[in-house]
C-alpha atoms as a PDB file:
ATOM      1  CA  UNK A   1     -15.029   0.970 -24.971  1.00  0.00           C
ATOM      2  CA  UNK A   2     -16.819   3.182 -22.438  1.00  0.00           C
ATOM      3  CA  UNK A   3     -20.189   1.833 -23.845  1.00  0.00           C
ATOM      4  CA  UNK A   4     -19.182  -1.693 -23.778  1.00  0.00           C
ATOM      5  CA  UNK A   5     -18.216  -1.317 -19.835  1.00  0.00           C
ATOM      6  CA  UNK A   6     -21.296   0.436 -19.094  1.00  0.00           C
ATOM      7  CA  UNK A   7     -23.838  -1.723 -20.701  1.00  0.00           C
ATOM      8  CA  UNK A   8     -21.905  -4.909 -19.197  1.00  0.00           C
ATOM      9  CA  UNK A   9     -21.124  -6.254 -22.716  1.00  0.00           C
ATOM     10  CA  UNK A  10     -18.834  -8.393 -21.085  1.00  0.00           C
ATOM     11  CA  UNK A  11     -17.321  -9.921 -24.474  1.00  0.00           C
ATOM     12  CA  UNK A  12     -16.950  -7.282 -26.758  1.00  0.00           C
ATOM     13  CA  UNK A  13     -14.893  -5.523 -23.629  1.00  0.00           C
ATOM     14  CA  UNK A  14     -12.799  -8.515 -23.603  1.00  0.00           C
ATOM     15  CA  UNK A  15     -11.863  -8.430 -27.005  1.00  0.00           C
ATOM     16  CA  UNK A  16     -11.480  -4.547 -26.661  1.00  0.00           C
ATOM     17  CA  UNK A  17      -9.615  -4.508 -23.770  1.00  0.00           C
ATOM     18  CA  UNK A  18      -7.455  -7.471 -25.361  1.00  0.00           C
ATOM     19  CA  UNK A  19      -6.141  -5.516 -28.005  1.00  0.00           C
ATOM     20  CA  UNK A  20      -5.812  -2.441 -25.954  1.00  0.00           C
ATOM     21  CA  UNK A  21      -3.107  -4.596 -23.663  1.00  0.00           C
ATOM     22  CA  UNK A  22      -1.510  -5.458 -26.900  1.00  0.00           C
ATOM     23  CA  UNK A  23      -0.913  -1.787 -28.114  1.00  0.00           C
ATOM     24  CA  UNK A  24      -0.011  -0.702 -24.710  1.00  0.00           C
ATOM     25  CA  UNK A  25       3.076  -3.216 -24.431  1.00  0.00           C
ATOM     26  CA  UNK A  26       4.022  -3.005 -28.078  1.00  0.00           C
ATOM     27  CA  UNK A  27       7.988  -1.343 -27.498  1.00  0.00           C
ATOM     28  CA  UNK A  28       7.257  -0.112 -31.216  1.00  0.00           C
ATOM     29  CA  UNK A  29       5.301   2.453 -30.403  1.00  0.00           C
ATOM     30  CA  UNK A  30       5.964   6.236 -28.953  1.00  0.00           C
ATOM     31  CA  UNK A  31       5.497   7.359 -25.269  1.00  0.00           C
ATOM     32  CA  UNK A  32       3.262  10.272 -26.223  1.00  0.00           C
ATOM     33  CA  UNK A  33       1.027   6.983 -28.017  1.00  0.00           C
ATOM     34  CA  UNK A  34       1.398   4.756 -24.774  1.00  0.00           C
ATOM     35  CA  UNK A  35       0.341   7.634 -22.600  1.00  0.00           C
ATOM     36  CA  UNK A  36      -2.902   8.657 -24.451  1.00  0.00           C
ATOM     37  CA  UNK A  37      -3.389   4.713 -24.842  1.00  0.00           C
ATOM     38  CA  UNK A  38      -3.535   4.396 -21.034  1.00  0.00           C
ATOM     39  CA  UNK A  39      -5.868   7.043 -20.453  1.00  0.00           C
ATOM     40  CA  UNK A  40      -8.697   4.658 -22.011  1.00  0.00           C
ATOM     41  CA  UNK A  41      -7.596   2.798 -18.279  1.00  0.00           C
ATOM     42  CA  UNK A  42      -8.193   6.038 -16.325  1.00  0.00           C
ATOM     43  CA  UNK A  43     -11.361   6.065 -18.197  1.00  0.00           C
ATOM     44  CA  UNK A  44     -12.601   3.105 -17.090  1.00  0.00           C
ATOM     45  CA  UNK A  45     -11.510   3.622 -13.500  1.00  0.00           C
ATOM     46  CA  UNK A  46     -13.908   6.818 -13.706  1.00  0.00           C
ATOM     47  CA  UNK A  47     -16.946   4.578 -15.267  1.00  0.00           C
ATOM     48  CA  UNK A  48     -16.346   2.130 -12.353  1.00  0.00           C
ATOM     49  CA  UNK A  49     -17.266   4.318  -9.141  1.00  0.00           C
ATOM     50  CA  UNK A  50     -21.061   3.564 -10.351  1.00  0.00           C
ATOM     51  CA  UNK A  51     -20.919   0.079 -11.856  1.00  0.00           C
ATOM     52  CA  UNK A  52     -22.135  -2.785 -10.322  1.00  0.00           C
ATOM     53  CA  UNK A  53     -20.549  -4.903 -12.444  1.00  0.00           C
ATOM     54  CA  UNK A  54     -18.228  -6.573 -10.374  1.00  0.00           C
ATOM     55  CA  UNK A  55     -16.452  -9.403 -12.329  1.00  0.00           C
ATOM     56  CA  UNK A  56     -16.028  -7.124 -15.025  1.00  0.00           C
ATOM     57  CA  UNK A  57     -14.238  -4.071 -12.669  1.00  0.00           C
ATOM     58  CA  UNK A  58     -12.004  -6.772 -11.485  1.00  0.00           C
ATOM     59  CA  UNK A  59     -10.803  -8.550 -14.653  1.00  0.00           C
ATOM     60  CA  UNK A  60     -10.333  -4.847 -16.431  1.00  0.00           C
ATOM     61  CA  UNK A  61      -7.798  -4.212 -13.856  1.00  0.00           C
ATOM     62  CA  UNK A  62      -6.355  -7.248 -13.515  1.00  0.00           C
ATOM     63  CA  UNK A  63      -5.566  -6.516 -16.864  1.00  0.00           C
ATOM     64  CA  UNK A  64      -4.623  -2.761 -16.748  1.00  0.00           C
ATOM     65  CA  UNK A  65      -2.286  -4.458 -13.842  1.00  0.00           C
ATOM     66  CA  UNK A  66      -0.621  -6.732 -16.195  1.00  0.00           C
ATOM     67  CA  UNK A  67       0.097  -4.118 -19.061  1.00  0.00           C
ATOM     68  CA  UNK A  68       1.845  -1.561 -16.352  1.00  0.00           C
ATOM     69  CA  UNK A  69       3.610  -4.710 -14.555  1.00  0.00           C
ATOM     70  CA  UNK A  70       4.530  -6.034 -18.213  1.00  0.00           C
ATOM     71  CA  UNK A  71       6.039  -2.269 -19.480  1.00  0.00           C
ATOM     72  CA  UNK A  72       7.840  -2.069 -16.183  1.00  0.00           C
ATOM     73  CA  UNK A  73       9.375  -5.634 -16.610  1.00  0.00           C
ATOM     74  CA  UNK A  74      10.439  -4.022 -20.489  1.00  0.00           C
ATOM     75  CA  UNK A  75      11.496  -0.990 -19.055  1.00  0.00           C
ATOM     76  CA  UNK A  76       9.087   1.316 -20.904  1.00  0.00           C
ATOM     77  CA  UNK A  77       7.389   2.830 -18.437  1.00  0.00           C
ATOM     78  CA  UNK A  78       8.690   6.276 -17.951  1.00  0.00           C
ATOM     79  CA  UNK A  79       8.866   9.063 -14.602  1.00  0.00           C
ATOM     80  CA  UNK A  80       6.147  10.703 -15.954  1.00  0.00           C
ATOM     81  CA  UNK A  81       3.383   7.895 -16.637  1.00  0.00           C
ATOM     82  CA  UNK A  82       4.589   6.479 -13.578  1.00  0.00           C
ATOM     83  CA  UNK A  83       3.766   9.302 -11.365  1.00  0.00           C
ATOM     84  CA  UNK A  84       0.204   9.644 -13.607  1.00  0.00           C
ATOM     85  CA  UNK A  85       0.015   6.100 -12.718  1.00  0.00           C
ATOM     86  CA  UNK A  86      -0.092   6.907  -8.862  1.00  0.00           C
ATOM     87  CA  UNK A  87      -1.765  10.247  -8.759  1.00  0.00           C
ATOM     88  CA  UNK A  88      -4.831   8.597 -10.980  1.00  0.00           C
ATOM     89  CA  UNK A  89      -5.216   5.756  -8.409  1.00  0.00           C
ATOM     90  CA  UNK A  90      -4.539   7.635  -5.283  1.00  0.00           C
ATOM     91  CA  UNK A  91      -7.363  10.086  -6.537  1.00  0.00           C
ATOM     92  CA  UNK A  92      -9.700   7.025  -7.228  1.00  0.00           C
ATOM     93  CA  UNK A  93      -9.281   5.204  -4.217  1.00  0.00           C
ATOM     94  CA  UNK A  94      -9.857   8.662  -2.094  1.00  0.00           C
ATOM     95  CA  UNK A  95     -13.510   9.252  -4.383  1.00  0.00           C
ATOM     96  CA  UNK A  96     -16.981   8.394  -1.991  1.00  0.00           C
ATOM     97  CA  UNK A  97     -19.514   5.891  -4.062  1.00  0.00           C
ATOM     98  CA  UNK A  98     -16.734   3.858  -5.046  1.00  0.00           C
ATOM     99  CA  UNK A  99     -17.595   0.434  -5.404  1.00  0.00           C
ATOM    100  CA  UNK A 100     -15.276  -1.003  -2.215  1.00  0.00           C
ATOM    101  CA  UNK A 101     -13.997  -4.293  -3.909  1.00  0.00           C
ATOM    102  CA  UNK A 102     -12.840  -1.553  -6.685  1.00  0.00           C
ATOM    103  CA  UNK A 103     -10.904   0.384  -4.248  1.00  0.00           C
ATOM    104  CA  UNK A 104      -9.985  -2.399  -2.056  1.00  0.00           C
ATOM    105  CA  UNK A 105      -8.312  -4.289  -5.574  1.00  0.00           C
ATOM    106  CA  UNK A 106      -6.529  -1.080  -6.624  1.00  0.00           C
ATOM    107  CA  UNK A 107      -5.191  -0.110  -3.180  1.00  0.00           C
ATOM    108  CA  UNK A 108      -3.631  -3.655  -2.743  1.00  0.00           C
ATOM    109  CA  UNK A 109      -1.898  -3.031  -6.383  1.00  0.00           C
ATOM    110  CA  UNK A 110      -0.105  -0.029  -5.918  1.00  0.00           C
ATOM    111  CA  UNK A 111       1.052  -0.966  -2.639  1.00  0.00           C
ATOM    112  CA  UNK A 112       2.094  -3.983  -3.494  1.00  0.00           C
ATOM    113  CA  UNK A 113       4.477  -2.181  -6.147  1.00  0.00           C
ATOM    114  CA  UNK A 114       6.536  -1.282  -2.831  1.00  0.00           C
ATOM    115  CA  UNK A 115       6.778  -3.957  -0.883  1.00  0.00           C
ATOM    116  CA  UNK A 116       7.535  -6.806  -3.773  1.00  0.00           C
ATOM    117  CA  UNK A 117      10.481  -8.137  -5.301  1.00  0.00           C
ATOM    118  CA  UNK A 118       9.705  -9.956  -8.469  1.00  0.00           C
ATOM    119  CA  UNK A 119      12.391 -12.611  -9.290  1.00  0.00           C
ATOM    120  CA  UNK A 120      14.176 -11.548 -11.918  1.00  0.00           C
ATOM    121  CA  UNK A 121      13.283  -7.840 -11.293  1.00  0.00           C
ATOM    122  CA  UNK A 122      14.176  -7.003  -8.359  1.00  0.00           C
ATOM    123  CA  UNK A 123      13.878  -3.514  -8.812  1.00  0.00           C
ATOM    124  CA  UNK A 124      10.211  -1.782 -10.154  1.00  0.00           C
ATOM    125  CA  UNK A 125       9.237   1.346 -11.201  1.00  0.00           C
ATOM    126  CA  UNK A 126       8.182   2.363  -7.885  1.00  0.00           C
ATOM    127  CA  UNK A 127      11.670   0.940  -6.270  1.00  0.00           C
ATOM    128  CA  UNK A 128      14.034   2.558  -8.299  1.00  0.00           C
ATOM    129  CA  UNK A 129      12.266   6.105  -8.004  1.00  0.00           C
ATOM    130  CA  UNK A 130      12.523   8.003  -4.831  1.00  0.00           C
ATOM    131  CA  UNK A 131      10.374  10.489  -6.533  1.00  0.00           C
ATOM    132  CA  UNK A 132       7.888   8.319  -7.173  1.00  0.00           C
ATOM    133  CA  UNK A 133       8.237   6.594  -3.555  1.00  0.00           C
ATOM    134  CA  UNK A 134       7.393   9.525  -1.813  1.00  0.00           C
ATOM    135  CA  UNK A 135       4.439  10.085  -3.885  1.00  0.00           C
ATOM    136  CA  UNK A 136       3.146   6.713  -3.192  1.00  0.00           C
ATOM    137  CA  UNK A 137       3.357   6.970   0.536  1.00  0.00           C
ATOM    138  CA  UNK A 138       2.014  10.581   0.589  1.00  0.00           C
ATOM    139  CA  UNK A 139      -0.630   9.171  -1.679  1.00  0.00           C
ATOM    140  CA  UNK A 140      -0.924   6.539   0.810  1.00  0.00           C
ATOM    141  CA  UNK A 141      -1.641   8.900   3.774  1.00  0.00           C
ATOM    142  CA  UNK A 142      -4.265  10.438   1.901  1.00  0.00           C
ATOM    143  CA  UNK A 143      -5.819   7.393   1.658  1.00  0.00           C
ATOM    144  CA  UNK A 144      -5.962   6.795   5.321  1.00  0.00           C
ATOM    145  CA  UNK A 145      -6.856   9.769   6.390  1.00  0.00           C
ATOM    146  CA  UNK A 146      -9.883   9.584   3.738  1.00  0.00           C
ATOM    147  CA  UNK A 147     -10.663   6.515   5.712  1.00  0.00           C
ATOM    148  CA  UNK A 148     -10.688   8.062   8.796  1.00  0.00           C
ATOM    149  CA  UNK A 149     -13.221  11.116   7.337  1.00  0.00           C
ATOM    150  CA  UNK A 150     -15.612   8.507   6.041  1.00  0.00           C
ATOM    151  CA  UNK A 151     -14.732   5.748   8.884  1.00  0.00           C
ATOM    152  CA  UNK A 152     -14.078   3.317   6.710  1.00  0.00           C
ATOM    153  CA  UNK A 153     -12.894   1.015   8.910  1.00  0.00           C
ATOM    154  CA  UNK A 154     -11.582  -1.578   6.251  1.00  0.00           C
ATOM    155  CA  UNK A 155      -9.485   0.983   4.362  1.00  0.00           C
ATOM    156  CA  UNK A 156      -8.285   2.425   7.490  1.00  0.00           C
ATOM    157  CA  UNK A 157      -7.321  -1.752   8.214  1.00  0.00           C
ATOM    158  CA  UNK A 158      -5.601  -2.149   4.957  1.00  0.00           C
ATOM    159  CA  UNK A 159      -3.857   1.526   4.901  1.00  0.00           C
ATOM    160  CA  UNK A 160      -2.025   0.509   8.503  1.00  0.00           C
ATOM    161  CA  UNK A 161      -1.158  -3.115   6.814  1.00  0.00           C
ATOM    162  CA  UNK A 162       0.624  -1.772   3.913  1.00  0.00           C
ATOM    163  CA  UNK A 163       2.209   0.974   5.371  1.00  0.00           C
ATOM    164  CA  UNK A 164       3.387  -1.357   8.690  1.00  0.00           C
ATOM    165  CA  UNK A 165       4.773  -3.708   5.138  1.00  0.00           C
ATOM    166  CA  UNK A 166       6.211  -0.935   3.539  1.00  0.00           C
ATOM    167  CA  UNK A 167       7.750   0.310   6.846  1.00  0.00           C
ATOM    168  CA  UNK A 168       9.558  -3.000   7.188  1.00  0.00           C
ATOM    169  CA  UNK A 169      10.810  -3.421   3.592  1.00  0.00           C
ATOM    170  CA  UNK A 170      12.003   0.402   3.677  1.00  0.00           C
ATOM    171  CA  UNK A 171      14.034  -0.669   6.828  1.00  0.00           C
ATOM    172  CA  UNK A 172      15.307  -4.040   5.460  1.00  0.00           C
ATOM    173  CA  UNK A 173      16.502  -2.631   1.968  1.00  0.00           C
ATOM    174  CA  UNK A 174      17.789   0.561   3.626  1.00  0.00           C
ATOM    175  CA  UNK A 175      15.684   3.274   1.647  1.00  0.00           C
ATOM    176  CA  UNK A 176      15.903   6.926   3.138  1.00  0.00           C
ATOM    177  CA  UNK A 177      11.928   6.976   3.224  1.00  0.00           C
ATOM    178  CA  UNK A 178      11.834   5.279   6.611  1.00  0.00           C
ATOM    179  CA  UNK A 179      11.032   8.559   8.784  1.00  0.00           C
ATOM    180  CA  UNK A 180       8.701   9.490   6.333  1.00  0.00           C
ATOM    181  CA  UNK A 181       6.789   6.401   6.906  1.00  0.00           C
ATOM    182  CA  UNK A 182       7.181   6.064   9.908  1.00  0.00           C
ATOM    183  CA  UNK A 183       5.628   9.837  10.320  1.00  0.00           C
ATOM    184  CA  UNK A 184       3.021   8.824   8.409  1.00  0.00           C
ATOM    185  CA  UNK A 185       1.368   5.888  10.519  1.00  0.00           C
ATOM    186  CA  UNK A 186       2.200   7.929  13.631  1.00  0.00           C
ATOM    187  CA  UNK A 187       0.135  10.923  12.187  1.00  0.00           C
ATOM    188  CA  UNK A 188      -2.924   8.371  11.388  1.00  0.00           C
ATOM    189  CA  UNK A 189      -3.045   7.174  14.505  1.00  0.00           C
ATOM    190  CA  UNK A 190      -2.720  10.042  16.360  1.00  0.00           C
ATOM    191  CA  UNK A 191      -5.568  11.727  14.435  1.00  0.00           C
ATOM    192  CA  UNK A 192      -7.667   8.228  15.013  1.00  0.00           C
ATOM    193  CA  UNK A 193      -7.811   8.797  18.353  1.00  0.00           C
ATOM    194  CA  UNK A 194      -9.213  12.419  17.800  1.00  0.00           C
ATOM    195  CA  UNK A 195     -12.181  10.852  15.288  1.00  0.00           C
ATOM    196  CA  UNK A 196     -12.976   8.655  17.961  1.00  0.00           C
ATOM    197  CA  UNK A 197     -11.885   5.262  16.502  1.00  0.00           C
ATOM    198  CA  UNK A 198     -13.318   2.560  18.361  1.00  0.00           C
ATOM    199  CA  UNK A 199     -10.578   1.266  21.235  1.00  0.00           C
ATOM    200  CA  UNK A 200      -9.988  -2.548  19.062  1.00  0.00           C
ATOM    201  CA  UNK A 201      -9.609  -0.313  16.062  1.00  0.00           C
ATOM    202  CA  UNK A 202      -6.824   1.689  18.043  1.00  0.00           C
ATOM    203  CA  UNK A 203      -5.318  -1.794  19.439  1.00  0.00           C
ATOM    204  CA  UNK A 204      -5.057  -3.186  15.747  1.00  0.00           C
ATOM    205  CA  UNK A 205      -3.149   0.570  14.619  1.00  0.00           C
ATOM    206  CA  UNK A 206      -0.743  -0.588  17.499  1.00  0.00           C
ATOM    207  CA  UNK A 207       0.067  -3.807  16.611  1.00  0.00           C
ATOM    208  CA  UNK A 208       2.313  -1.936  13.323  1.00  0.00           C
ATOM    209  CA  UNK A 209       4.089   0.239  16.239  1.00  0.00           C
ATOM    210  CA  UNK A 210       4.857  -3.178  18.038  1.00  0.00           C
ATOM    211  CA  UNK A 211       5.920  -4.999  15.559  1.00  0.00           C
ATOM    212  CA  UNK A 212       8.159  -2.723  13.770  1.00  0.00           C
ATOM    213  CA  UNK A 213       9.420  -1.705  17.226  1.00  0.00           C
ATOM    214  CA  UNK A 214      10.243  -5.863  18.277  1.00  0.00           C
ATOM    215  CA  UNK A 215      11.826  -6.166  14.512  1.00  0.00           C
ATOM    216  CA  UNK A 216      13.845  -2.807  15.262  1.00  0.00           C
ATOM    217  CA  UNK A 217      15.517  -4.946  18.227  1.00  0.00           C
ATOM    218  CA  UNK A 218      16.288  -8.031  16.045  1.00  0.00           C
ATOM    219  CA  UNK A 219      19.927  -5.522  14.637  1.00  0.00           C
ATOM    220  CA  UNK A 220      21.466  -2.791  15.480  1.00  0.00           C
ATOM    221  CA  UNK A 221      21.494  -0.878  12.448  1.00  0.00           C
ATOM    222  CA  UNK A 222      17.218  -0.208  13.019  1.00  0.00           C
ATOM    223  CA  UNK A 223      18.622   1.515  16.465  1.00  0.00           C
ATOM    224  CA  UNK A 224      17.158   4.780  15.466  1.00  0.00           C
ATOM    225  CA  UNK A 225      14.282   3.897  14.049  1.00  0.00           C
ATOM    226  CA  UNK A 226      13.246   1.917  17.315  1.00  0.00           C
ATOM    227  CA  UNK A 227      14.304   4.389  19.068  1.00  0.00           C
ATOM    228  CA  UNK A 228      11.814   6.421  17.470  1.00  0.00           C
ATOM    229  CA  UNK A 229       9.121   3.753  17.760  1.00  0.00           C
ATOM    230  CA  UNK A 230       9.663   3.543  21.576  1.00  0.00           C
ATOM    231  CA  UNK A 231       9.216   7.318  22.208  1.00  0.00           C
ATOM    232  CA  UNK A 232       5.734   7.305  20.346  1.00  0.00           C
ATOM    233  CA  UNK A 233       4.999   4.310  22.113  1.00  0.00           C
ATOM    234  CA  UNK A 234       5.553   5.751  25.967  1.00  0.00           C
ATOM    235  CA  UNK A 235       2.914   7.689  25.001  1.00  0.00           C
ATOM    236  CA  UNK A 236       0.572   5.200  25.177  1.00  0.00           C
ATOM    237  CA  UNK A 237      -0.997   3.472  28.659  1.00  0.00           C
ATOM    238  CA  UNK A 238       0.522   0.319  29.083  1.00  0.00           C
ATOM    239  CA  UNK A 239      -1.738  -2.120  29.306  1.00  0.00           C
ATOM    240  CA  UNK A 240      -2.908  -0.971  25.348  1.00  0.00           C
ATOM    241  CA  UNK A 241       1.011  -1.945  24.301  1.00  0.00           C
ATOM    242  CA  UNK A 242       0.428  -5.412  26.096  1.00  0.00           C
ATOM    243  CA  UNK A 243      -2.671  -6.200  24.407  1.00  0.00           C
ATOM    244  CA  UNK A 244      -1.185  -5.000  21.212  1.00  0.00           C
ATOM    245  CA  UNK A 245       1.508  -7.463  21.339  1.00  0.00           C
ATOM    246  CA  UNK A 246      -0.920 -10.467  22.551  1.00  0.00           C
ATOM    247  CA  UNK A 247      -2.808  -9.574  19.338  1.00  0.00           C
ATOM    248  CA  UNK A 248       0.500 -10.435  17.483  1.00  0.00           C
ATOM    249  CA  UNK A 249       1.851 -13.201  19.428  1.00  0.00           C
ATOM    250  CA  UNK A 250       0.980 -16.252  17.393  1.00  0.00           C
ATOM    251  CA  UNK A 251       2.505 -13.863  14.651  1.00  0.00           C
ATOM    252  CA  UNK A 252       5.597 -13.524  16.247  1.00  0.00           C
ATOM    253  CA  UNK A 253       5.628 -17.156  16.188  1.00  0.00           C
ATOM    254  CA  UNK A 254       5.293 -17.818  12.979  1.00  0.00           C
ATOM    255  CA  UNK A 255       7.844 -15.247  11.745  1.00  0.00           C
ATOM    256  CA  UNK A 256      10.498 -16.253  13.930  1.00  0.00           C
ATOM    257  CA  UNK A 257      12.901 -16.691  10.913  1.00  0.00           C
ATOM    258  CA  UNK A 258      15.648 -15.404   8.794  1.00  0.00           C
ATOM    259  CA  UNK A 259      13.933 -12.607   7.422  1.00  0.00           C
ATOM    260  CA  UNK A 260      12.567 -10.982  10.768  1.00  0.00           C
ATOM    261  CA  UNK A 261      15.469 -12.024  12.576  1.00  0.00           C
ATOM    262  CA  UNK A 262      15.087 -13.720  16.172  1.00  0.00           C
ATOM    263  CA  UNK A 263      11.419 -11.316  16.472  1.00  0.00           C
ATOM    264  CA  UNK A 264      10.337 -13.217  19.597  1.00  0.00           C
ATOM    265  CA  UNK A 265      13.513 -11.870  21.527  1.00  0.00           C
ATOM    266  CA  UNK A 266      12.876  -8.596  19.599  1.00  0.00           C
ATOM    267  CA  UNK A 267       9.677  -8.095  21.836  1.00  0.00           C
ATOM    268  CA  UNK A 268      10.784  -9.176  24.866  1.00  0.00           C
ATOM    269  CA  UNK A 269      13.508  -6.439  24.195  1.00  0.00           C
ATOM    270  CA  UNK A 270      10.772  -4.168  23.536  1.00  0.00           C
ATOM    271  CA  UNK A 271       8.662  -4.911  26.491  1.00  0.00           C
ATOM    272  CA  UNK A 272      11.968  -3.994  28.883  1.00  0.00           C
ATOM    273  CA  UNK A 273      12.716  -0.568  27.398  1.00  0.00           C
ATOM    274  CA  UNK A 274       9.575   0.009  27.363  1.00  0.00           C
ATOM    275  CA  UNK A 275       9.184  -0.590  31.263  1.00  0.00           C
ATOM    276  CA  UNK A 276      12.012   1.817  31.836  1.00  0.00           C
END
């Protein structure tokens, strides 16, 4: 299989991969046999930092995608292959000479993990595991501040995304992680402003603070939490805040629903303790 992949024989790794998925999700087999099965994954994730092969590093982890998504749905993905799962990724995504649509496909997978609610199954691997959780969002951190070392300005974009994301389900579902995120994305911006991140750079960081800050008005129960959000954000000069939120404002437009609450009302909120 590691041949096939590295001389781009695209259709004998189809068929390989193919059967691989099959094994993988068969509930007949052991998790000591499901475990070493997935390592051919990790293998593959390894052969990809130097191929150019795009289609082909795509559609293999679409497919490695499918087969964890697939156990998880079955319930046969355990603690420990879960946490392998995260570590293996985390460690890929952080690797320089990746190829970027590589990293930029696995980052968006294992973020996702936290942030969506499959009908049916409302509750994932990642979800139901605070273990796991905080490894994902320490794993996440990593991540941005490996982005930040290399100024990889796109990661560092995505990183603040998901995190703002998973910030805003952790609040809405009422998970205990919600300092830990929020720590984390005021840690990564802090330390943007000491690698000299460009000031729209800094201004697009800010639009998570202001967001989560305006949805922390929208109910009472996110009182500490924007709270928090205004502290860090007195910090900053005012007229950064303001553009922040002009970035936003045809966002705040657009979400003005049931799930973000009454958000435009939320910033105005914002904007007054903010002046006090």
């Amino acid at each position: 299989m590691r041949e096939a992949y590295r001389l781009d024989m695209a259709r004998m790794s189809y068929r390989l991969f193919g059967k691989l998925q099959d094994c993988i999700t068969d509930e007949n087999i052991t998790e000591a046999t499901r475990e070493s099965l997935m390592e051919i994954y990790f293998i593959v994730i390894e052969q990809s930092l130097k191929s150019t092969h795009e289609e082909l590093n795509i559609l293999i982890f679409s497919w490695m995608q499918e087969a964890i998504e697939a156990l998880d749905q079955k319930k046969l993905l355990s603690e420990n292959l879960g946490e392998e799962i995260i570590n293996i990724i985390i460690d890929k995504i952080t690797q320089t000479g990746m190829n970027e649509d590589v990293r930029e496909y696995l980052l968006e997978m294992i973020s996702g993990w936290s942030i969506q609610f499959e009908e049916g199954n409302p509750q994932n691997f990642v979800l139901i595991n605070k273990q796991i959780r905080v490894l994902l969002i320490n794993g996440l951190h990593s991540v941005g501040l490996f982005s930040l070392e290399t100024l990889n300005i796109a990661l560092l974009k995505n990183i603040s995304n998901d995190l703002g994301w998973m910030l805003i389900n952790a609040l809405q579902q009422d998970y205990p992680e919600v300092q830990l995120l929020l720590d984390s994305v005021i840690d990564l911006y802090r330390k943007s402003v000491i690698f000299g991140v460009a000031f729209n750079i800094r201004i697009y960081l800010l639009t998570l603070f202001t967001t989560v800050g305006a949805f922390c008005q929208t109910d009472s129960k996110y009182n500490p939490t924007g709270d928090a959000v205004i502290s860090f954000l007195k910090e900053i000069p005012h007229d950064m805040i303001d553009l922040a939120i002009d970035v936003r404002k045809n966002d705040y437009d657009g979400w003005d629903n049931d799930e973000f609450g009454n958000i435009k009302n939320g910033v105005a909120i914002l904007k007054g303790k903010l002046a006090t």
